[in-house]
C-alpha atoms as a PDB file:
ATOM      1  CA  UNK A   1       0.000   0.000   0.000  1.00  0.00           C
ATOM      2  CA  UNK A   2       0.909   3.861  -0.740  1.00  0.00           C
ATOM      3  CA  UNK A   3       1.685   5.924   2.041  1.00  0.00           C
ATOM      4  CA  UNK A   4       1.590   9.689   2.115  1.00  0.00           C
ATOM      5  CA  UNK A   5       2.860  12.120   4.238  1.00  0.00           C
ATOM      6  CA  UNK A   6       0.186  15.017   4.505  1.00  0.00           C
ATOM      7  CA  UNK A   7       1.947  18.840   4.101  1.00  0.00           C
ATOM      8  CA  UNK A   8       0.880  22.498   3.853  1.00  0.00           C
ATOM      9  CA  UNK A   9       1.793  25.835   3.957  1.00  0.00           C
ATOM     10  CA  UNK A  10       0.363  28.747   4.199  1.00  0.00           C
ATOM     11  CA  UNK A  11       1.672  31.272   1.840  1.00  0.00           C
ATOM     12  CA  UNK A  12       0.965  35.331   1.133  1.00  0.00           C
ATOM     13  CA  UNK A  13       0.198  35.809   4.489  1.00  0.00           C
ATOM     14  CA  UNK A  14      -0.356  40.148   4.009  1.00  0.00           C
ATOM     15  CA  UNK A  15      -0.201  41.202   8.432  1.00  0.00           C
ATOM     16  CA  UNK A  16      -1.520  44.640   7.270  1.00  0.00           C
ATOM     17  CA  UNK A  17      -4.680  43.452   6.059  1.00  0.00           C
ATOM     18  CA  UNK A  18      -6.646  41.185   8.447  1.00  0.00           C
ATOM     19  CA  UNK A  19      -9.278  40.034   5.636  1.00  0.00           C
ATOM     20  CA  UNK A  20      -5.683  38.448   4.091  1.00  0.00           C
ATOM     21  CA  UNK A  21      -4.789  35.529   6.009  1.00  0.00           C
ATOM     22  CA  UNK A  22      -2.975  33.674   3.106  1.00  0.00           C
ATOM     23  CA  UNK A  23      -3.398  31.174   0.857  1.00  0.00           C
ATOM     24  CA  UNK A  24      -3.441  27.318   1.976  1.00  0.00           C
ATOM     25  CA  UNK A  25      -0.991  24.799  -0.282  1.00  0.00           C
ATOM     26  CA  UNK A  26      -1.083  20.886   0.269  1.00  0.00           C
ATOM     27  CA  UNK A  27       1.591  18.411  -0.686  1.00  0.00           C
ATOM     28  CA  UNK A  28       2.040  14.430  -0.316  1.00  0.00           C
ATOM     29  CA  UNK A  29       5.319  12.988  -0.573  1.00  0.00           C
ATOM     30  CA  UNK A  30       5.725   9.522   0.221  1.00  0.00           C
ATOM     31  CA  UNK A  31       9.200   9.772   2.089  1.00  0.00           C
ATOM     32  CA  UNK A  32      10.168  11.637   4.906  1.00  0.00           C
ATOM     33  CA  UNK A  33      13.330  12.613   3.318  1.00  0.00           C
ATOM     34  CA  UNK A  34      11.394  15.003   0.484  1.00  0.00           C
ATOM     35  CA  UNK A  35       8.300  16.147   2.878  1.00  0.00           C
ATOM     36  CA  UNK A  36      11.498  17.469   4.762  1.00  0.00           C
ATOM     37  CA  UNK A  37      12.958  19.005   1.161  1.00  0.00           C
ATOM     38  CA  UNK A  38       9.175  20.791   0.732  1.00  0.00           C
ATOM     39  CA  UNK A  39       8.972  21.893   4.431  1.00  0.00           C
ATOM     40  CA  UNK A  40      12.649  23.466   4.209  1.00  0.00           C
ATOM     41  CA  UNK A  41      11.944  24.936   0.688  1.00  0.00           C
ATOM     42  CA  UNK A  42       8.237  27.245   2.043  1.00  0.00           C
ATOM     43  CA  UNK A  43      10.137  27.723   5.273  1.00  0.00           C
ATOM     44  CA  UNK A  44      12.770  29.851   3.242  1.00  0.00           C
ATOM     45  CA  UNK A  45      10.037  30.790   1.061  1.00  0.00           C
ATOM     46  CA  UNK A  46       8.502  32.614   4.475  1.00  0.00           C
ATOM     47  CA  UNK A  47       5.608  30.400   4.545  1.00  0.00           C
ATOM     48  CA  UNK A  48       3.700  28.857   7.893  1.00  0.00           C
ATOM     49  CA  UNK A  49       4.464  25.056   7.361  1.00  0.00           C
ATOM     50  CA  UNK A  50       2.425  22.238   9.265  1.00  0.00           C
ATOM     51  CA  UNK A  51       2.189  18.360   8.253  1.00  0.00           C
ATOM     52  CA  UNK A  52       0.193  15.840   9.618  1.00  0.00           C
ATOM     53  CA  UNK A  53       0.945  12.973  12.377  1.00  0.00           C
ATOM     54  CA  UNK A  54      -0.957  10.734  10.343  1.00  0.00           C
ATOM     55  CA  UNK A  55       0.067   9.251   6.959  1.00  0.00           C
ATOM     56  CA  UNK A  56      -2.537   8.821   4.660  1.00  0.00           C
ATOM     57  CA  UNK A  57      -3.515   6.114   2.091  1.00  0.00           C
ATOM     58  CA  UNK A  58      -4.501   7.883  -0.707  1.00  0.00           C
ATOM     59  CA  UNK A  59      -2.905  12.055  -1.524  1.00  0.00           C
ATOM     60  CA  UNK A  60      -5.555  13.565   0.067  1.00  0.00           C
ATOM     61  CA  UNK A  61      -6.532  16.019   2.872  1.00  0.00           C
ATOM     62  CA  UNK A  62      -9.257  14.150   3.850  1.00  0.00           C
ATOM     63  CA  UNK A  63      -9.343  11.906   7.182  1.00  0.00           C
ATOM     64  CA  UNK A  64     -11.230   8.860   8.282  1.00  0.00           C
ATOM     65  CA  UNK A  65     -10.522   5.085   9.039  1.00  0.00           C
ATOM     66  CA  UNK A  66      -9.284   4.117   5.166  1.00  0.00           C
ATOM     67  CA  UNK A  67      -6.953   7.327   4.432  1.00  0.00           C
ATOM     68  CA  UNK A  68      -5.392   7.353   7.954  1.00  0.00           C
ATOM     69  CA  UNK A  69      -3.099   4.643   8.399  1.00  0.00           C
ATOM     70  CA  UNK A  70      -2.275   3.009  11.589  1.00  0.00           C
ATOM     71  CA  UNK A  71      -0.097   5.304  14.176  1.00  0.00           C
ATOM     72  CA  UNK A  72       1.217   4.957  17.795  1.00  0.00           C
ATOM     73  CA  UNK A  73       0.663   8.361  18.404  1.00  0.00           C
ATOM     74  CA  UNK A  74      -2.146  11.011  19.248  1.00  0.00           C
ATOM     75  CA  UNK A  75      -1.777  14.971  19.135  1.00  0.00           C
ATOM     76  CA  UNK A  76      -3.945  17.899  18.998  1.00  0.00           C
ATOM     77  CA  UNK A  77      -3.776  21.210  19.688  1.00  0.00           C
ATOM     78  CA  UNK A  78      -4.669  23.405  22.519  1.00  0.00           C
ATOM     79  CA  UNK A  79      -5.821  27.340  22.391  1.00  0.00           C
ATOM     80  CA  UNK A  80      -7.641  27.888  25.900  1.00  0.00           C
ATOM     81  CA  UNK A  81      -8.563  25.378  28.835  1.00  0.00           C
ATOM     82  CA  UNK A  82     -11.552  26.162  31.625  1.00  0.00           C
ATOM     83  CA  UNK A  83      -8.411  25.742  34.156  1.00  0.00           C
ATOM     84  CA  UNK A  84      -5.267  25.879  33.897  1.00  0.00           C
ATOM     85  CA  UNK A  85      -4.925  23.158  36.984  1.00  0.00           C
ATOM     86  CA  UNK A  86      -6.686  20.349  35.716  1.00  0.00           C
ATOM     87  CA  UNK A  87      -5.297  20.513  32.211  1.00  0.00           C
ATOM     88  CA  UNK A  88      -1.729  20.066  33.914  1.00  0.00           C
ATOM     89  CA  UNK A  89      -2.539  17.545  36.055  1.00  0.00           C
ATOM     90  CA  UNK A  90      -4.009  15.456  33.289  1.00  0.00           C
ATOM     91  CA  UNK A  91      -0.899  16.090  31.298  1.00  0.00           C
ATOM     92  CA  UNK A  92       1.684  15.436  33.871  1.00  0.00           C
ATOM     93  CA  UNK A  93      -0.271  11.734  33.973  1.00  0.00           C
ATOM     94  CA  UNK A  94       0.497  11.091  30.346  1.00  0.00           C
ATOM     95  CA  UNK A  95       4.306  12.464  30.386  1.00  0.00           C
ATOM     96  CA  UNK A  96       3.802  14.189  26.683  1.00  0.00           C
ATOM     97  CA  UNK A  97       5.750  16.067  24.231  1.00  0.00           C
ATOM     98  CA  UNK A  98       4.775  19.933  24.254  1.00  0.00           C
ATOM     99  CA  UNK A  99       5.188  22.242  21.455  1.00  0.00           C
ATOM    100  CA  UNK A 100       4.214  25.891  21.920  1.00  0.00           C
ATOM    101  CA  UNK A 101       2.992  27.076  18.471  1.00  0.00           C
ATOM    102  CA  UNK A 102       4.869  30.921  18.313  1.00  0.00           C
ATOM    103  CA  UNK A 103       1.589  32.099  20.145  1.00  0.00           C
ATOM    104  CA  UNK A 104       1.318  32.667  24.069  1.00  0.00           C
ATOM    105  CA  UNK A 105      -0.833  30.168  25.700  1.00  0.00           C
ATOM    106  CA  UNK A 106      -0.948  27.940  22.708  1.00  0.00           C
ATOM    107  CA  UNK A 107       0.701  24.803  21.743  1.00  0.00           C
ATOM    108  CA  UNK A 108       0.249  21.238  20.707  1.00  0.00           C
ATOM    109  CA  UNK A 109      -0.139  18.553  22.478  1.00  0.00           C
ATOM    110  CA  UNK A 110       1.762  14.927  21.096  1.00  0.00           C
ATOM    111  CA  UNK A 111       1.296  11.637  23.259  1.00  0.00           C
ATOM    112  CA  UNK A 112       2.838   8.538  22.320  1.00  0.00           C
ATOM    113  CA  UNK A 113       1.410   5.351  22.588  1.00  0.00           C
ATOM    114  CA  UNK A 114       2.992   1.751  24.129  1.00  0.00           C
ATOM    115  CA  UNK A 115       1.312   0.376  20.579  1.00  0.00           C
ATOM    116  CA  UNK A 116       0.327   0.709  17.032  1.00  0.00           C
ATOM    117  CA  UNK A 117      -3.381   1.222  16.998  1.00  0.00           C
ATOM    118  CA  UNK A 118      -6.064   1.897  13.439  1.00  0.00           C
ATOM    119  CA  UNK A 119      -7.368   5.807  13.603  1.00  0.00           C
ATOM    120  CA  UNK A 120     -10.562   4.586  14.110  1.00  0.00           C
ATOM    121  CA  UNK A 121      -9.211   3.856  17.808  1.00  0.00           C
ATOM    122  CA  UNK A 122      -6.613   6.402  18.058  1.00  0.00           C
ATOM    123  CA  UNK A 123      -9.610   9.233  16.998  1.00  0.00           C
ATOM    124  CA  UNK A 124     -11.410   8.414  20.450  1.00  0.00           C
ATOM    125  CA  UNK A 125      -8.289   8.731  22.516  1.00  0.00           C
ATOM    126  CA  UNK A 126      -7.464  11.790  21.267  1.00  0.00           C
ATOM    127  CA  UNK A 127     -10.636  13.661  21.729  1.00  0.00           C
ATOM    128  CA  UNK A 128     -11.047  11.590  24.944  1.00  0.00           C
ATOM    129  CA  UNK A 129      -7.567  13.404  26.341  1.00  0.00           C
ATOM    130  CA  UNK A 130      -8.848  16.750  25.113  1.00  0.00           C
ATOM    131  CA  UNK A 131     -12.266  16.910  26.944  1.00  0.00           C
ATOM    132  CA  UNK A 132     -10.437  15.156  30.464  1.00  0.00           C
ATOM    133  CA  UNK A 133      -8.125  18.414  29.883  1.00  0.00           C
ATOM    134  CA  UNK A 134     -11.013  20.769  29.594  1.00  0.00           C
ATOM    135  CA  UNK A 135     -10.039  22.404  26.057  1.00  0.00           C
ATOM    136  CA  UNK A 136     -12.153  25.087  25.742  1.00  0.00           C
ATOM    137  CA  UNK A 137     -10.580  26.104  22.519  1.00  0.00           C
ATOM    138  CA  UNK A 138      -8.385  24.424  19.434  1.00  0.00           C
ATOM    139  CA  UNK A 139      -8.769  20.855  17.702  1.00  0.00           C
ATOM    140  CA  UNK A 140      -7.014  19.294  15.105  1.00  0.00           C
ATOM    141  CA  UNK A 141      -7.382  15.654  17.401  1.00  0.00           C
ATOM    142  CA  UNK A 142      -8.424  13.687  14.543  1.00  0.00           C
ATOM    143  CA  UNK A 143      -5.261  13.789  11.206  1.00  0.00           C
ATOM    144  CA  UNK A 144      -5.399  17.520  11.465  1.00  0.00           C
ATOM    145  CA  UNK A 145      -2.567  19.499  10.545  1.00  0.00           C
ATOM    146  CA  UNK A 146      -0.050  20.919  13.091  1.00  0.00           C
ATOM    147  CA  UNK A 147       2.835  23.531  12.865  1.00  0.00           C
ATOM    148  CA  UNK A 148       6.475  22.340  12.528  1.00  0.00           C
ATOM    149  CA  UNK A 149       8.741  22.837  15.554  1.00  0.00           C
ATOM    150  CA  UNK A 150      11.739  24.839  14.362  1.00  0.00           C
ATOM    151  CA  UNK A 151       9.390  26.253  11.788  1.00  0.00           C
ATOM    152  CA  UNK A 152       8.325  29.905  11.939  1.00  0.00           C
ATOM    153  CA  UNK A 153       4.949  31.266  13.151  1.00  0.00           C
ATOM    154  CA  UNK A 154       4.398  34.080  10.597  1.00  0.00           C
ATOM    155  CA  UNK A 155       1.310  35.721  11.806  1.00  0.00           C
ATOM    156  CA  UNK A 156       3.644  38.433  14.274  1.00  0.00           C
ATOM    157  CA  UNK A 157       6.401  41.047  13.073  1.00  0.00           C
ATOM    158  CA  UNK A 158       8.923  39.814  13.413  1.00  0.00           C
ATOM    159  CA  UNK A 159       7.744  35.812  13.147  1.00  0.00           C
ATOM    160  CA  UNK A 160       7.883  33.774  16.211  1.00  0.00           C
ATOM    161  CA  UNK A 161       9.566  30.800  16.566  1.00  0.00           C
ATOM    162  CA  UNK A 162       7.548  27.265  17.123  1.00  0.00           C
ATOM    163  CA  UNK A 163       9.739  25.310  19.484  1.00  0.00           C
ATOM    164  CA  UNK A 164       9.345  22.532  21.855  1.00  0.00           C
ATOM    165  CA  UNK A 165       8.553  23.122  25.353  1.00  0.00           C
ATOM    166  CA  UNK A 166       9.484  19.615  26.200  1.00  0.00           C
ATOM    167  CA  UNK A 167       9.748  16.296  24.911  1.00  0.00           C
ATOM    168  CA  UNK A 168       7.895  13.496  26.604  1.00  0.00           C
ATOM    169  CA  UNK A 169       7.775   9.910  27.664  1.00  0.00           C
ATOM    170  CA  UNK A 170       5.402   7.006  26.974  1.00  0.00           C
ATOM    171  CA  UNK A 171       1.804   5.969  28.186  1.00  0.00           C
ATOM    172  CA  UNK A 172      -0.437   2.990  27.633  1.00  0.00           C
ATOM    173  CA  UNK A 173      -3.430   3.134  25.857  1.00  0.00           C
ATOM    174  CA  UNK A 174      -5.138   1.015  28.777  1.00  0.00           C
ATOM    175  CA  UNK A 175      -4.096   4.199  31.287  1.00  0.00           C
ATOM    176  CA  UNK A 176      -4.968   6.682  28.730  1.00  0.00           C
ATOM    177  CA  UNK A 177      -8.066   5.449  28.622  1.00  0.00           C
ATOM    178  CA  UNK A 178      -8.568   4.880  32.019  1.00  0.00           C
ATOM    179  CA  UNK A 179      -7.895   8.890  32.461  1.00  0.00           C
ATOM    180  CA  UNK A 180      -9.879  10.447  30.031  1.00  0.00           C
ATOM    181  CA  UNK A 181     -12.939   8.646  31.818  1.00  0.00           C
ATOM    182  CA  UNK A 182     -12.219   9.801  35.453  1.00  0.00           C
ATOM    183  CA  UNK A 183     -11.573  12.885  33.990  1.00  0.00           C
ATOM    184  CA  UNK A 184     -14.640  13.456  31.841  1.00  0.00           C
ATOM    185  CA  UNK A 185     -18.019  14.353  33.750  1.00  0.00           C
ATOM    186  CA  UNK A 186     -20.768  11.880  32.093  1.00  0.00           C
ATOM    187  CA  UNK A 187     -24.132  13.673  31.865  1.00  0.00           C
ATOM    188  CA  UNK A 188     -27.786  12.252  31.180  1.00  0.00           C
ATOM    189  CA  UNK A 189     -29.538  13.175  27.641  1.00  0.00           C
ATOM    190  CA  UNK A 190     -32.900  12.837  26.270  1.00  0.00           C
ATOM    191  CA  UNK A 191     -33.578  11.395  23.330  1.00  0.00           C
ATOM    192  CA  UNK A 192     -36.232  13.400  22.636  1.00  0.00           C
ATOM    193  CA  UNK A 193     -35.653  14.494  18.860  1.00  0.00           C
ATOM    194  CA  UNK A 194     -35.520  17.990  19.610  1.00  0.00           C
ATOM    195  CA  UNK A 195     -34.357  20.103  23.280  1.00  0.00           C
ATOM    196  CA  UNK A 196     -36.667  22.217  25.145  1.00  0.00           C
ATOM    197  CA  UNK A 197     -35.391  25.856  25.096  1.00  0.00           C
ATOM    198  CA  UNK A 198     -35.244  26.680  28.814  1.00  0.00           C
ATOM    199  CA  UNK A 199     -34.763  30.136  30.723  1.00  0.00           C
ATOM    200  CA  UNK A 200     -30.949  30.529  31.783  1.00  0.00           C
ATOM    201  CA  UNK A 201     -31.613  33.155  34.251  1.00  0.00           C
ATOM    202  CA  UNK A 202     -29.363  35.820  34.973  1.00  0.00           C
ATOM    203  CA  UNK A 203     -25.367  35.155  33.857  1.00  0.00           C
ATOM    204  CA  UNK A 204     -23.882  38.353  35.419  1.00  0.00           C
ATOM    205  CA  UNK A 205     -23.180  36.972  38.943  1.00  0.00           C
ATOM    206  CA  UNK A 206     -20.121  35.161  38.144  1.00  0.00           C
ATOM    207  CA  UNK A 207     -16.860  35.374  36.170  1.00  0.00           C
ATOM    208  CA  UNK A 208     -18.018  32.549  33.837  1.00  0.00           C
ATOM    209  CA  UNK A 209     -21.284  33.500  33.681  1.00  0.00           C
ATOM    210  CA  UNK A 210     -20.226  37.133  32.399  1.00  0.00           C
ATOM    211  CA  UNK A 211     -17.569  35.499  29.906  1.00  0.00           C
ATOM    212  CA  UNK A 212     -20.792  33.873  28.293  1.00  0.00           C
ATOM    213  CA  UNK A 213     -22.411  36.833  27.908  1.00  0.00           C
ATOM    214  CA  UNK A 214     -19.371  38.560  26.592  1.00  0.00           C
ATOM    215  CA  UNK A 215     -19.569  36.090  23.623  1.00  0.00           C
ATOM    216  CA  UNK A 216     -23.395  36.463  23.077  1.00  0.00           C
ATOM    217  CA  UNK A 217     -23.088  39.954  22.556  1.00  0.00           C
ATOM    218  CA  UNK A 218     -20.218  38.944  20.095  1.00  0.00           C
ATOM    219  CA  UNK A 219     -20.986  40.401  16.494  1.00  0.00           C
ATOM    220  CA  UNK A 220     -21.196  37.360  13.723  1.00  0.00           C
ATOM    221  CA  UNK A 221     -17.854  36.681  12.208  1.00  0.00           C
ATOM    222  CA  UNK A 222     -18.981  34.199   9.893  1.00  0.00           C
ATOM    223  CA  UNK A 223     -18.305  30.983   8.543  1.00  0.00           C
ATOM    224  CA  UNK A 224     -15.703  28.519  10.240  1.00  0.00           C
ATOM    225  CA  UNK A 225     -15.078  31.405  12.940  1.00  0.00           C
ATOM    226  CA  UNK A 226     -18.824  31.093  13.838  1.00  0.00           C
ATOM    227  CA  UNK A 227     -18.485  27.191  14.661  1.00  0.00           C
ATOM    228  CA  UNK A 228     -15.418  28.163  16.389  1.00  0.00           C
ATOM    229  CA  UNK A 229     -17.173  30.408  18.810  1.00  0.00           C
ATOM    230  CA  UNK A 230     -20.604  27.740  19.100  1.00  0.00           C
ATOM    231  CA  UNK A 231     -18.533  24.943  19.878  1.00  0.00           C
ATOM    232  CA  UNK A 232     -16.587  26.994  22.846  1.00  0.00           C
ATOM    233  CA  UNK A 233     -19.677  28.826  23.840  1.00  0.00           C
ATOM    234  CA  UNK A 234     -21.732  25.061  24.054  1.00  0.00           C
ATOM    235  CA  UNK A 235     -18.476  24.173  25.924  1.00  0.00           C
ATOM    236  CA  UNK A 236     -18.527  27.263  28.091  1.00  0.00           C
ATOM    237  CA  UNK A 237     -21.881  27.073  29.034  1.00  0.00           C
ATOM    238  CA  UNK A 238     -21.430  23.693  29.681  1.00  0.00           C
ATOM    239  CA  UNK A 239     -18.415  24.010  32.577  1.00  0.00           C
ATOM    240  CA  UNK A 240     -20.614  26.649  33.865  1.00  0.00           C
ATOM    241  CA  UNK A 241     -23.379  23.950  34.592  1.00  0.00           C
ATOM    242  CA  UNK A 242     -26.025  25.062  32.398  1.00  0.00           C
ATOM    243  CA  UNK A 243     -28.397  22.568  31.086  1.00  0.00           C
ATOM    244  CA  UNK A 244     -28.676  21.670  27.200  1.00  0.00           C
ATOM    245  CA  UNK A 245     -31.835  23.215  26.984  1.00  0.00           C
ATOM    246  CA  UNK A 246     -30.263  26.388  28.584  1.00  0.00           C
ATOM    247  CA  UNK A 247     -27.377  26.196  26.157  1.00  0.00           C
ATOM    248  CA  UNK A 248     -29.797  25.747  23.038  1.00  0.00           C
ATOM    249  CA  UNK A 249     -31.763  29.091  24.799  1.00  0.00           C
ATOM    250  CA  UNK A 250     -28.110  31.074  24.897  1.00  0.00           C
ATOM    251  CA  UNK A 251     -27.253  29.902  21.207  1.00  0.00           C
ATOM    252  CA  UNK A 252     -30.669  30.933  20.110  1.00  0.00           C
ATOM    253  CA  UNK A 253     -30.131  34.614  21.690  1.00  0.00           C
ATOM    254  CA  UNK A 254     -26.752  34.320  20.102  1.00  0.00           C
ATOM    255  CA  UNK A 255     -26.703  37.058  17.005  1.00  0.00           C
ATOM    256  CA  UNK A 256     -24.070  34.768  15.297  1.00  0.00           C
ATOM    257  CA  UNK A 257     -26.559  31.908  15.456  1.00  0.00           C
ATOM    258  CA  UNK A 258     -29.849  32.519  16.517  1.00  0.00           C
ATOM    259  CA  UNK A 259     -30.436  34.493  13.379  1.00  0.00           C
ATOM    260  CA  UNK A 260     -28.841  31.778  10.820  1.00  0.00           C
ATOM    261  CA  UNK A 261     -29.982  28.685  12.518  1.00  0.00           C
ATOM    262  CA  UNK A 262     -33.512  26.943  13.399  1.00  0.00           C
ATOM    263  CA  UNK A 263     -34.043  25.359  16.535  1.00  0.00           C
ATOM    264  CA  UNK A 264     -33.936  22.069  14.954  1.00  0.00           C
ATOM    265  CA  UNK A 265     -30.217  23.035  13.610  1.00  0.00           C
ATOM    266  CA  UNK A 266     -29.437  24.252  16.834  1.00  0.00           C
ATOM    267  CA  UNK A 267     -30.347  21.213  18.622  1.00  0.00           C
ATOM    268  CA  UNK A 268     -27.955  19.779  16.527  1.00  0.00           C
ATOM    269  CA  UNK A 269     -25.068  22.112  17.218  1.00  0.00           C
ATOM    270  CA  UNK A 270     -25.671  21.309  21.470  1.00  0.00           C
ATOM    271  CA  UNK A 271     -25.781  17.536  20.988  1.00  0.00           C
ATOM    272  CA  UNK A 272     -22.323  17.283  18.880  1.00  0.00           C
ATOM    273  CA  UNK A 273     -20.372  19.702  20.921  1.00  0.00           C
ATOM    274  CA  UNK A 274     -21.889  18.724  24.372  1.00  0.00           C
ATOM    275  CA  UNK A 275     -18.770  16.390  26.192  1.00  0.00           C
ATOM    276  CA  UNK A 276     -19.076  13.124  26.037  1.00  0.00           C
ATOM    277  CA  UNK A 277     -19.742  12.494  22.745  1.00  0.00           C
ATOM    278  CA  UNK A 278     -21.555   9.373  23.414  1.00  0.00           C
ATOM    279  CA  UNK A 279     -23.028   9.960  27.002  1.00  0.00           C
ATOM    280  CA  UNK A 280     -25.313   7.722  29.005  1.00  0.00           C
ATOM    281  CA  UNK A 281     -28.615   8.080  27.711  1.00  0.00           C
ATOM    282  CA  UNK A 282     -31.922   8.285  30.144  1.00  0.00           C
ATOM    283  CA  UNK A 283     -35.286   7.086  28.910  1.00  0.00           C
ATOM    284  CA  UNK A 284     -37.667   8.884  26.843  1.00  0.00           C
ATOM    285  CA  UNK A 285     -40.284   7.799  29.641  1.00  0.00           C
ATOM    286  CA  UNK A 286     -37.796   9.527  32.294  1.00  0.00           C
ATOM    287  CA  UNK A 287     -37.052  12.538  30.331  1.00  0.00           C
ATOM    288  CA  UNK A 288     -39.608  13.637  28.420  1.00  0.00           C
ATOM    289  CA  UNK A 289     -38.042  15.867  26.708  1.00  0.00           C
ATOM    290  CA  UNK A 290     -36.086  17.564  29.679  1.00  0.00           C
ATOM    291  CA  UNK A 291     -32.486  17.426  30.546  1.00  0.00           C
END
């Protein structure tokens, strides 16, 4: 079978104009040795360079269980965490490689694995690590692309350097596992086809509550920016200890997404970013409708 190494750059990047954020370029070599060639080349070229921790199958972008080829490693990358306690604690249990991206407060997170495992298995872990950390903001856990340490980070004047933080052990998947679940709070759904919108109350009386607000008033931005900010305010409102139906209510009132999206859609929106993704389900009978 073929394997590919997934590249890209990101080229024309104009810092006067914010509307410019440059123009996106994929490669995929099949050796190391020329994905390194590329990756020099557009990092003398001044370009942003990432690759991929996953090979692929086929020269393509695109994830999922047949283009992602077996790995013993997870990453993702991390933008904001609800607290800045918990998301070291988890780490320091899994001993991983950090890599701060050029930005402060941002960097990618690598874990490697005692074994080889198929994405479909290594997907799960992944995401599972992120939630037990409390990622509030970021992604990439699935083949996504991540920057290049040694690389530069061109979106400052002068460019920043991406650089390891520090370079990590190894964990087994069984532990892994075993952490993301203690770490991630399970919560009851109903599988009602659609929420109930329910009254929130007042959000002003705390520091999370008024950090919500702050990002309903938030004009629209548009699209991938605007699932961006739903998927950290479901996330937000979530660590705050709102219900789903008071989420759904807060997108709805959201001008970014109330006005674009149905209830239906937003339902939707509050079931795929809620944490877990596949949480222990109450009865209809029980529920009725109600979280």
């Amino acid at each position: 079978m073929s394997s590919h190494i997934p590249i890209g750059s990101v080229r024309d990047r104009d810092l006067s104009d914010p509307r410019r954020r440059g123009t996106w370029e994929c490669e995929y070599p099949t050796n190391e040795d020329e994905a390194r060639d590329i990756l020099r080349q557009w990092a003398r070229e001044g370009r942003d360079v990432y690759r991929s921790i996953y090979r692929r199958s086929e020269a393509t972008h695109a994830e999922g269980p047949r283009l992602c080829l077996p790995s013993d490693r997870i990453a993702f990358e991390v933008d904001a965490v609800g607290g800045a306690g918990k998301a070291k604690e988890v780490l320091r249990q899994v001993d991983p490689t950090l890599v701060c991206s050029g930005t402060p407060g941002h960097y990618h997170v690598y874990v490697q694995l005692d074994r080889v495992l198929p994405w479909v298995d290594l997907k799960p872990l992944a995401k599972g690590l992120y939630r037990a950390m409390g990622v509030t903001d970021g992604g990439k856990y699935g083949g996504g692309f991540l920057r290049v340490p040694g690389s530069l980070n061109h979106k400052y004047d002068p460019p920043r350097r991406v650089r390891y933080v520090r370079r990590g052990g190894q964990v087994s998947v069984e532990a892994l596992r075993s952490l993301a679940n203690a770490h991630t709070t399970h919560v009851d759904v109903s599988t009602a086809v659609t929420l109930v919108a329910e009254p929130y109350g007042d959000l002003s009386a705390s520091y999370q509550g008024r950090r919500i607000m702050r990002m309903v008033r938030e004009q629209d931005a548009g699209g991938a920016r605007r699932h961006r900010l739903t998927y950290r305010l479901v996330r937000l409102c979530q660590e705050y200890g709102l219900t789903q139906g008071q989420t759904l209510a807060v997108l709805l009132d959201h001008p970014a997404t109330g006005s674009k999206f149905d209830e239906r859609e937003m339902t939707r929106e509050v079931r795929s970013s809620w944490k877990p993704e596949t949480p222990t389900v109450a009865s209809v009978e029980a529920s009725r409708g109600d979280i």
